[in-house]
PDB file of N, CA and C in Angstrom:
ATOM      1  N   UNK A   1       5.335  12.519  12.511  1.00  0.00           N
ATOM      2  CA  UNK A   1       4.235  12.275  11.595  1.00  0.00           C
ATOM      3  C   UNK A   1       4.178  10.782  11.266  1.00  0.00           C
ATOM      4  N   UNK A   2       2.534  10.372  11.239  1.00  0.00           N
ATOM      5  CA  UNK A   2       2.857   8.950  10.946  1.00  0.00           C
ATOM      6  C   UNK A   2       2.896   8.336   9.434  1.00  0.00           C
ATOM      7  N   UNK A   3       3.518   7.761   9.110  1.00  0.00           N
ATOM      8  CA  UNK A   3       2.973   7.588   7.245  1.00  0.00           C
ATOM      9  C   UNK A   3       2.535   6.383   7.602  1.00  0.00           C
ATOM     10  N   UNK A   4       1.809   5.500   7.006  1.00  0.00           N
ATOM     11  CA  UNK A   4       1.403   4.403   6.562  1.00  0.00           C
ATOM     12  C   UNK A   4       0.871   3.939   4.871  1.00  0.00           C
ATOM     13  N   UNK A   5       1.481   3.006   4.785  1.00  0.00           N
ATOM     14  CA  UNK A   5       1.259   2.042   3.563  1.00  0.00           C
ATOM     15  C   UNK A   5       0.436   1.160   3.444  1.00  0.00           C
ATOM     16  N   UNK A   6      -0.933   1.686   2.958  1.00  0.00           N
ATOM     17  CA  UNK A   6      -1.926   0.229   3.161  1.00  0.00           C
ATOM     18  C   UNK A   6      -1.501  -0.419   1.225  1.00  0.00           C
ATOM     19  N   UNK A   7      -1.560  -1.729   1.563  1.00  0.00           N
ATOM     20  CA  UNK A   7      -1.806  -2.744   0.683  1.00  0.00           C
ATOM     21  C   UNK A   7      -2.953  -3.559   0.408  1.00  0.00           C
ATOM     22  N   UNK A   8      -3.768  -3.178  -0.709  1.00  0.00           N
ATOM     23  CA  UNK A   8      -4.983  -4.009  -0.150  1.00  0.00           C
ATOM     24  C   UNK A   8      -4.873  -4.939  -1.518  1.00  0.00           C
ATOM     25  N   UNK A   9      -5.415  -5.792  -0.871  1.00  0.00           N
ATOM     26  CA  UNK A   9      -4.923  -7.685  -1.354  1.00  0.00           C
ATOM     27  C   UNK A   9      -5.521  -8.598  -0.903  1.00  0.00           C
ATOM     28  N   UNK A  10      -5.505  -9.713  -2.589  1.00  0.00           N
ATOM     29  CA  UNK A  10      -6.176 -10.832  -2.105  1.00  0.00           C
ATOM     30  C   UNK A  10      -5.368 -11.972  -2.145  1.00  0.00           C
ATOM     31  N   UNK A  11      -5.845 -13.180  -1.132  1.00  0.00           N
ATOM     32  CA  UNK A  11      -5.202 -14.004  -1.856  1.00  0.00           C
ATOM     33  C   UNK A  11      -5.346 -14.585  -3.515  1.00  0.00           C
ATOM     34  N   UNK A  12      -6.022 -14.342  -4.533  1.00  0.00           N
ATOM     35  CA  UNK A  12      -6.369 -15.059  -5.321  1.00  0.00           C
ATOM     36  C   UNK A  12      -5.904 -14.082  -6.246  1.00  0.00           C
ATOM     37  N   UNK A  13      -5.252 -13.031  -6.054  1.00  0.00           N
ATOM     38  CA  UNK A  13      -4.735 -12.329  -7.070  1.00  0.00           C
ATOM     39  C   UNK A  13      -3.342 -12.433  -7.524  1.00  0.00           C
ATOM     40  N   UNK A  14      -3.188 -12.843  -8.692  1.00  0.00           N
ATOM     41  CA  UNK A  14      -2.189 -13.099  -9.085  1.00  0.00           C
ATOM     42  C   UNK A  14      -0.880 -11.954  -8.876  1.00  0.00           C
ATOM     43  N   UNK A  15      -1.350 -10.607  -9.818  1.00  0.00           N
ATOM     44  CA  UNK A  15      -0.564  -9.458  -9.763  1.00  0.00           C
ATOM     45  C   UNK A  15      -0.445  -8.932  -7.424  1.00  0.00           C
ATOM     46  N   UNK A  16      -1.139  -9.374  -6.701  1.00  0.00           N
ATOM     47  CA  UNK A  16      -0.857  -9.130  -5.401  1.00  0.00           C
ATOM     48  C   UNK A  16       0.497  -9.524  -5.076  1.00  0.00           C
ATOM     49  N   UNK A  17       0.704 -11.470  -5.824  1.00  0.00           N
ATOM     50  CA  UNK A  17       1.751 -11.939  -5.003  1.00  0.00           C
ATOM     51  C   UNK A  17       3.115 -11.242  -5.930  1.00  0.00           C
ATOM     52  N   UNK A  18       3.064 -10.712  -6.626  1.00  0.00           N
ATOM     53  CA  UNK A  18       4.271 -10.368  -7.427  1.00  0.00           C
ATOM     54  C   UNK A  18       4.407  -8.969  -6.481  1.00  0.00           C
ATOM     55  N   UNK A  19       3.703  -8.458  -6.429  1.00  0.00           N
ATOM     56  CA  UNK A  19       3.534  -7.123  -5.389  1.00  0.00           C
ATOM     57  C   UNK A  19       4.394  -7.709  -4.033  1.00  0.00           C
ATOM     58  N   UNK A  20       3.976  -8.890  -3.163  1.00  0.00           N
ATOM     59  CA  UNK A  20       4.280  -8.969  -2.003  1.00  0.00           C
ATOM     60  C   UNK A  20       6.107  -9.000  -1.626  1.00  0.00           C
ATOM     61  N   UNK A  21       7.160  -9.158  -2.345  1.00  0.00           N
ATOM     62  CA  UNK A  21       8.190  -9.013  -2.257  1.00  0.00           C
ATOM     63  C   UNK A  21       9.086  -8.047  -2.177  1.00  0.00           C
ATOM     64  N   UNK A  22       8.396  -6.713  -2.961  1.00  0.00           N
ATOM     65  CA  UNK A  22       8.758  -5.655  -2.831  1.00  0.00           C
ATOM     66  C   UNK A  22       8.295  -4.680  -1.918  1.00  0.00           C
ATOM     67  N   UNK A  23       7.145  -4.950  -1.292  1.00  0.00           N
ATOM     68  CA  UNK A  23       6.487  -4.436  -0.197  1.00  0.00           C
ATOM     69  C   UNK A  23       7.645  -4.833   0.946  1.00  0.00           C
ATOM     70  N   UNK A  24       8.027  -5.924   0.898  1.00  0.00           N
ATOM     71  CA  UNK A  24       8.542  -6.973   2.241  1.00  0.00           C
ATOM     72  C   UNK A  24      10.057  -5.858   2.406  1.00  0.00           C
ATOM     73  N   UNK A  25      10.408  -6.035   1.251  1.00  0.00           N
ATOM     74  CA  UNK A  25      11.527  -5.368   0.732  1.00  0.00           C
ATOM     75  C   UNK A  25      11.907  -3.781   1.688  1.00  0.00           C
ATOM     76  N   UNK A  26      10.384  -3.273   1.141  1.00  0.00           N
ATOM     77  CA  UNK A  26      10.478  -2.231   1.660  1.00  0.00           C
ATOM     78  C   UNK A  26      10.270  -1.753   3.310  1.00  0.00           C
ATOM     79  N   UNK A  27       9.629  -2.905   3.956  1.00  0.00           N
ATOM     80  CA  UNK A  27       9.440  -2.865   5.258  1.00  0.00           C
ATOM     81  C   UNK A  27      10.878  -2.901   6.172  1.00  0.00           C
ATOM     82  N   UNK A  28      12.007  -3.410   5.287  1.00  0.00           N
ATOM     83  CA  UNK A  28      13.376  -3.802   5.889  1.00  0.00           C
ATOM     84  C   UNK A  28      14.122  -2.554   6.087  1.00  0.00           C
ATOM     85  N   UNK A  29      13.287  -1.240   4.555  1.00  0.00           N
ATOM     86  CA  UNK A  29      14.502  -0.081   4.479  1.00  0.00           C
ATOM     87  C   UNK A  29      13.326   1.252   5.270  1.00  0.00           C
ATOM     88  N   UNK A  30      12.035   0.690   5.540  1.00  0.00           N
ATOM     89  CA  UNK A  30      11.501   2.060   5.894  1.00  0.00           C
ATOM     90  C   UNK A  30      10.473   1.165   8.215  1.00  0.00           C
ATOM     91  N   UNK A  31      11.731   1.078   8.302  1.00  0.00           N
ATOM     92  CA  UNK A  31      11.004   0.820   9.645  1.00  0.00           C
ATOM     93  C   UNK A  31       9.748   1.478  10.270  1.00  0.00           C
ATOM     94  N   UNK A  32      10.042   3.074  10.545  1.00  0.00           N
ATOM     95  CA  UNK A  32       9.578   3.796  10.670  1.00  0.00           C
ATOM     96  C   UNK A  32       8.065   3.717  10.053  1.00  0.00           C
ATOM     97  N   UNK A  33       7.968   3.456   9.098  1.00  0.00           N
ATOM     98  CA  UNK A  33       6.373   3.541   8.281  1.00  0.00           C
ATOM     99  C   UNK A  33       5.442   2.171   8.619  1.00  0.00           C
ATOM    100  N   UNK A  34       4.001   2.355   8.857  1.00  0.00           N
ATOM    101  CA  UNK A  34       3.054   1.573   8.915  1.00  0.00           C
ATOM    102  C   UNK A  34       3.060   0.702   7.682  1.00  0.00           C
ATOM    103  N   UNK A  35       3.635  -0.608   7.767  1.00  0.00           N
ATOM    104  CA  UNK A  35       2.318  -1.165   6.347  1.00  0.00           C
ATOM    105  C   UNK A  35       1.292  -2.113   6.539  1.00  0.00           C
ATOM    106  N   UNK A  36       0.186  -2.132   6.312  1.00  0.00           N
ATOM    107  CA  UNK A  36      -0.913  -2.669   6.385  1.00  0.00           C
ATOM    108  C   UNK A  36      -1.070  -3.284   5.349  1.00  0.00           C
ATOM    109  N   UNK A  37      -1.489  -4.990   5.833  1.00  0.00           N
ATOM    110  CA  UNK A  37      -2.203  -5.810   4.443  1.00  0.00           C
ATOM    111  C   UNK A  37      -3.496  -5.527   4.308  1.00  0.00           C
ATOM    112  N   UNK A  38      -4.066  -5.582   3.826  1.00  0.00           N
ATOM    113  CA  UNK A  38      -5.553  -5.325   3.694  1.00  0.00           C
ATOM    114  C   UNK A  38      -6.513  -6.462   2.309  1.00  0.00           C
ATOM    115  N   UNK A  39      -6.842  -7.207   3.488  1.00  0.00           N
ATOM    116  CA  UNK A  39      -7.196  -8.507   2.411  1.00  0.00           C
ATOM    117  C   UNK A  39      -8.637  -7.906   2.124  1.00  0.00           C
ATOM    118  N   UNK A  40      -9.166  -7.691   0.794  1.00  0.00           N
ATOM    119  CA  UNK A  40     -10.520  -7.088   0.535  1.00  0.00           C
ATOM    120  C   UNK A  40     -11.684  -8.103   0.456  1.00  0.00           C
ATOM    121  N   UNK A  41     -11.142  -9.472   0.719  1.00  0.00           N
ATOM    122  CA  UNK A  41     -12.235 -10.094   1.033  1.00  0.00           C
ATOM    123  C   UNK A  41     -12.685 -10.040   2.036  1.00  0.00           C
ATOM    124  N   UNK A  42     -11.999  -9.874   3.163  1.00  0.00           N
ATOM    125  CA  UNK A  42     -12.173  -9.843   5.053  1.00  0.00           C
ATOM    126  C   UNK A  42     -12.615  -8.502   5.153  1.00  0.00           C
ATOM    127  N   UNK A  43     -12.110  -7.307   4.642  1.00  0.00           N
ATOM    128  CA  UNK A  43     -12.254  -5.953   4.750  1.00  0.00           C
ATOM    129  C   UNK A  43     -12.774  -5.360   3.791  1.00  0.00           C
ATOM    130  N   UNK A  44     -13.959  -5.525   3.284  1.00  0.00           N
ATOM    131  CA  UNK A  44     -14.819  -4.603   2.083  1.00  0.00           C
ATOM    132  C   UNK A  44     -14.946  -3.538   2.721  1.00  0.00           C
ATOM    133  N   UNK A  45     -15.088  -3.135   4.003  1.00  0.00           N
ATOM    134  CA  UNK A  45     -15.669  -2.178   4.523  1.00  0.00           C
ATOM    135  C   UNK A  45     -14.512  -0.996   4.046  1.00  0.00           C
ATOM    136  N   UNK A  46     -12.950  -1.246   4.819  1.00  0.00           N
ATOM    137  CA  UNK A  46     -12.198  -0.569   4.124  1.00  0.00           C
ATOM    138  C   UNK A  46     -11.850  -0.040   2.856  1.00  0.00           C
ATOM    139  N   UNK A  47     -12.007  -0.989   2.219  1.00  0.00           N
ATOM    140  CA  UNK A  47     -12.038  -1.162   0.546  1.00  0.00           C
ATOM    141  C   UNK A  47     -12.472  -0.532  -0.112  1.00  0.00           C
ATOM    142  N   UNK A  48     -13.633  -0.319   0.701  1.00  0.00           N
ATOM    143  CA  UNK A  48     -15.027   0.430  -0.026  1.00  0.00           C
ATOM    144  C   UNK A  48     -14.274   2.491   0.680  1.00  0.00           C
ATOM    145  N   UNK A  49     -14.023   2.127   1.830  1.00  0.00           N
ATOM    146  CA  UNK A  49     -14.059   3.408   2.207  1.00  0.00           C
ATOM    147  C   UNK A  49     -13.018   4.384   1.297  1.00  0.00           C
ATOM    148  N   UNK A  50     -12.011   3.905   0.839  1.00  0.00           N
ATOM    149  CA  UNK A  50     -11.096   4.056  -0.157  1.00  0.00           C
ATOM    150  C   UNK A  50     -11.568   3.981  -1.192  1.00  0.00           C
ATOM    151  N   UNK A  51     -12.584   3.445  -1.788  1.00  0.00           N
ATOM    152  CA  UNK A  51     -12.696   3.159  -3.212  1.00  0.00           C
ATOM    153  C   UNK A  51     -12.233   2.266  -4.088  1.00  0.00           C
ATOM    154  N   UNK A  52     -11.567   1.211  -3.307  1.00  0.00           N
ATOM    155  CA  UNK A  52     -10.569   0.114  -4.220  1.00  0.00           C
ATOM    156  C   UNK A  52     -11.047  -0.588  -4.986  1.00  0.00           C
ATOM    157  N   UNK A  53     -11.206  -0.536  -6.420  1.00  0.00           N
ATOM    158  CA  UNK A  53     -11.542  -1.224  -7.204  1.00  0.00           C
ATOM    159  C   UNK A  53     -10.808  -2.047  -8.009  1.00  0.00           C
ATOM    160  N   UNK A  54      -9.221  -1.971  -7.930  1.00  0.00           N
ATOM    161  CA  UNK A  54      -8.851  -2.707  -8.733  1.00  0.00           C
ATOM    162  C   UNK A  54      -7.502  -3.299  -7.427  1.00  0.00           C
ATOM    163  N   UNK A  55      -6.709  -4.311  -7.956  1.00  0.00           N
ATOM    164  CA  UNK A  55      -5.917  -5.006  -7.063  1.00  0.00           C
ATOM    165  C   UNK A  55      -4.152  -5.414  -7.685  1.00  0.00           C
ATOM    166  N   UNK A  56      -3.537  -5.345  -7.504  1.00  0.00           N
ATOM    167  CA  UNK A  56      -3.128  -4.569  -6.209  1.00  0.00           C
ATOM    168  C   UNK A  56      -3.606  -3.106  -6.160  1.00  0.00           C
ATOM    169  N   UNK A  57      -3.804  -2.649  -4.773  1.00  0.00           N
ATOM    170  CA  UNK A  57      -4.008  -1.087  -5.262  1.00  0.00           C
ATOM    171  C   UNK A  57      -3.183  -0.739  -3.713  1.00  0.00           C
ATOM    172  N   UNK A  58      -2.054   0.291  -3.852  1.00  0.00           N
ATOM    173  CA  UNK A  58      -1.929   0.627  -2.763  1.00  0.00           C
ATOM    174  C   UNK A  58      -1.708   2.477  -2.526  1.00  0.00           C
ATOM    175  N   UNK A  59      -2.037   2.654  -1.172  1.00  0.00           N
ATOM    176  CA  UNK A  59      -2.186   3.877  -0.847  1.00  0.00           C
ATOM    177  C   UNK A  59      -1.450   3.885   0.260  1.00  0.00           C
ATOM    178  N   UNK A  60      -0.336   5.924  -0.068  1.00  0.00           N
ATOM    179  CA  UNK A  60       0.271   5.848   1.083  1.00  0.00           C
ATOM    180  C   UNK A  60      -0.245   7.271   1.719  1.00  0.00           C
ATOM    181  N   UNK A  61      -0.039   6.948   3.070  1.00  0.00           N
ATOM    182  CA  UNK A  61      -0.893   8.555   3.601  1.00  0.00           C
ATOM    183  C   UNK A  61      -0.429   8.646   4.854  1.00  0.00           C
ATOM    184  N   UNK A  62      -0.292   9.807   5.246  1.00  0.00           N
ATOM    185  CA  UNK A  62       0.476  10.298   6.537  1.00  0.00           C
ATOM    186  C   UNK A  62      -0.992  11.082   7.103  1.00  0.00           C
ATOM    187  N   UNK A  63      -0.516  12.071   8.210  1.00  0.00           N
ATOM    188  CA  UNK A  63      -1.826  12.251   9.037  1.00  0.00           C
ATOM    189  C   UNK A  63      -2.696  13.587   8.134  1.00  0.00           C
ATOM    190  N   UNK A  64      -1.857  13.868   7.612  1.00  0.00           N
ATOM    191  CA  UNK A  64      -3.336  15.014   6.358  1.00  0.00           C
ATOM    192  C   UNK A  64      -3.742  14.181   5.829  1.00  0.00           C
ATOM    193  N   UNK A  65      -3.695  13.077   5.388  1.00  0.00           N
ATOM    194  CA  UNK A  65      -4.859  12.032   4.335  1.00  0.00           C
ATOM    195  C   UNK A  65      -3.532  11.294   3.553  1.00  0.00           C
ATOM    196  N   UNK A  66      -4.113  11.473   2.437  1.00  0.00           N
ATOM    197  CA  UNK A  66      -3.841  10.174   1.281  1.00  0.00           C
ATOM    198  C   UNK A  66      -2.746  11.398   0.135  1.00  0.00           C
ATOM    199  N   UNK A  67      -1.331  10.621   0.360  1.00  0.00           N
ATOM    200  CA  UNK A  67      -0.962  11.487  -0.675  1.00  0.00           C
ATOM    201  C   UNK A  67      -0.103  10.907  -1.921  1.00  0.00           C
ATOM    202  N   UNK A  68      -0.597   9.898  -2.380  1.00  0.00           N
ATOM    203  CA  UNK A  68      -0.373   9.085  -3.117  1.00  0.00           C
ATOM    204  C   UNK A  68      -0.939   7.633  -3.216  1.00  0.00           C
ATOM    205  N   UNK A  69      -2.040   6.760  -4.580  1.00  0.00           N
ATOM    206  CA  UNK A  69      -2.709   6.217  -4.455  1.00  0.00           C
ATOM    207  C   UNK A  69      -1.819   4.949  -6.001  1.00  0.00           C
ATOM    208  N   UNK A  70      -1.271   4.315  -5.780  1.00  0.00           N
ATOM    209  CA  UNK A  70      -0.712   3.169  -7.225  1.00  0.00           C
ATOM    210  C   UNK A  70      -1.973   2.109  -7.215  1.00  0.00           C
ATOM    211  N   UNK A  71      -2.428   1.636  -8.485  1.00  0.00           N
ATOM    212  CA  UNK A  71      -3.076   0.659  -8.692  1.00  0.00           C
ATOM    213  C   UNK A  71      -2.363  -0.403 -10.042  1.00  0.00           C
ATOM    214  N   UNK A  72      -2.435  -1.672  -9.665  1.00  0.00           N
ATOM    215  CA  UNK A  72      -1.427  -2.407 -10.206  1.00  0.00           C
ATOM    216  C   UNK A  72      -0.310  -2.535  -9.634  1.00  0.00           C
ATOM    217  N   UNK A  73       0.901  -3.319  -9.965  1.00  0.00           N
ATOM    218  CA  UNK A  73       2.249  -3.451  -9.776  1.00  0.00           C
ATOM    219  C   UNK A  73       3.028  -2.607  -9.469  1.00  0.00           C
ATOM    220  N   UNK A  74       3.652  -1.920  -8.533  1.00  0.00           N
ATOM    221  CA  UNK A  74       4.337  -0.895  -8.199  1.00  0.00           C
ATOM    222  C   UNK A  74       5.981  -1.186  -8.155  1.00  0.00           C
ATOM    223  N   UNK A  75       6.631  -0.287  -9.011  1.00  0.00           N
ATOM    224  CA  UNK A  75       8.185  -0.786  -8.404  1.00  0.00           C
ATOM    225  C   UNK A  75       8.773   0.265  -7.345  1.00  0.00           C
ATOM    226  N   UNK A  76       9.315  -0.691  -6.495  1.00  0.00           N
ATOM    227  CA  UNK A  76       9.972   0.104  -5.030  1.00  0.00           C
ATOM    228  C   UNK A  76      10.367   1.619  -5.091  1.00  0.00           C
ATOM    229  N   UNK A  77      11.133   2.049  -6.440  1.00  0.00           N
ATOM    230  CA  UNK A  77      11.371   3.546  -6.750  1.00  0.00           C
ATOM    231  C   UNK A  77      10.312   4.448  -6.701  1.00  0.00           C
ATOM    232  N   UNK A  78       8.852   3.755  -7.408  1.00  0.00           N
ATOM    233  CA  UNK A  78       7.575   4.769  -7.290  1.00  0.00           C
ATOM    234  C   UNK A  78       7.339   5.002  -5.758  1.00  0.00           C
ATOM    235  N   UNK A  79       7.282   3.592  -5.020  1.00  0.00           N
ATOM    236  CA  UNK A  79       6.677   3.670  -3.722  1.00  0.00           C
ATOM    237  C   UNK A  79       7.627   4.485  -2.476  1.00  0.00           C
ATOM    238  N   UNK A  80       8.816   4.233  -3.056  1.00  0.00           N
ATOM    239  CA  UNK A  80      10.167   4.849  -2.206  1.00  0.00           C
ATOM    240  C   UNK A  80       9.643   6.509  -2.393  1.00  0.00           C
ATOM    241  N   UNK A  81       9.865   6.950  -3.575  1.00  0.00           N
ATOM    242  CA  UNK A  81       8.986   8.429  -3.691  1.00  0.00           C
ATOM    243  C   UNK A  81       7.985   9.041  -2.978  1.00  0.00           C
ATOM    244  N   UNK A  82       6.807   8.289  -2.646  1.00  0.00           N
ATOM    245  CA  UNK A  82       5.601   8.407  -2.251  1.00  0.00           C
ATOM    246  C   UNK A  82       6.081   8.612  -0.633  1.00  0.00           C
ATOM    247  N   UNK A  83       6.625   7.511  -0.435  1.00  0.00           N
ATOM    248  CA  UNK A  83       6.996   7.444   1.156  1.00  0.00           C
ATOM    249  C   UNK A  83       7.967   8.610   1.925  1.00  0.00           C
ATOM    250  N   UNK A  84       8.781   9.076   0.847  1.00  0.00           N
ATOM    251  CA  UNK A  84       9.510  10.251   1.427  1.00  0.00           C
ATOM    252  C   UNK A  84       8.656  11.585   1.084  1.00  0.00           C
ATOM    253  N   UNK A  85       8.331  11.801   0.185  1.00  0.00           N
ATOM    254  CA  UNK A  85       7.088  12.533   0.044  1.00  0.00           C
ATOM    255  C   UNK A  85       5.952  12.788   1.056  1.00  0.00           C
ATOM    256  N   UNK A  86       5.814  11.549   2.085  1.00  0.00           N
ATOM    257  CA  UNK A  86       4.930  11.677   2.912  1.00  0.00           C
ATOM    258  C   UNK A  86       5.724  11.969   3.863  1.00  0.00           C
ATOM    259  N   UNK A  87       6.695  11.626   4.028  1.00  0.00           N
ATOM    260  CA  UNK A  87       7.594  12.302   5.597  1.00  0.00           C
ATOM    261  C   UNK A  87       8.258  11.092   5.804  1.00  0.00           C
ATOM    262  N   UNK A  88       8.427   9.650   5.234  1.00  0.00           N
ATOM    263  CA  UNK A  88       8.846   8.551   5.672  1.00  0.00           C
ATOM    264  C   UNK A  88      10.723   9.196   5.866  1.00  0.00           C
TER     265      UNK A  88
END
């Protein structure tokens, strides 16, 4: 099963770059899982298809859909959850 972690992000957001370390973090302990940046200035289209209205916002989803959606600052324990939850 595939999970993936989209991150969608700007550069100009402050709360993104506090986000980006623990994402990084997590790419070291979950190989296995997709993560995707998703800059919403380049990609409205995505953005939109999700609904992202606020930033950071991230969503994790394996191949049934979306099974867990954080908006704001996430700490690694919420996202660690989400990811084994999805099959990571």
């Amino acid at each position: 099963m595939t999970v993936t972690l989209m991150d969608f992000q700007a550069d100009w957001c402050g709360p993104c770059k506090t986000q980006e370390p623990i994402i990084k973090d997590l790419e070291e302990d979950y190989p296995d899982v997709e993560f995707e940046r998703i800059d919403v200035d380049e990609r409205q289209d995505i953005a939109n298809e999700y609904q992202v209205r606020s930033l950071p916002t991230l969503i994790v989803e394996n191949d049934d859909g979306v099974v867990d959606r954080f908006i704001g600052v996430t700490q690694a324990d919420d996202l660690e959850d989400a990811l084994q939850e999805a099959g990571a």
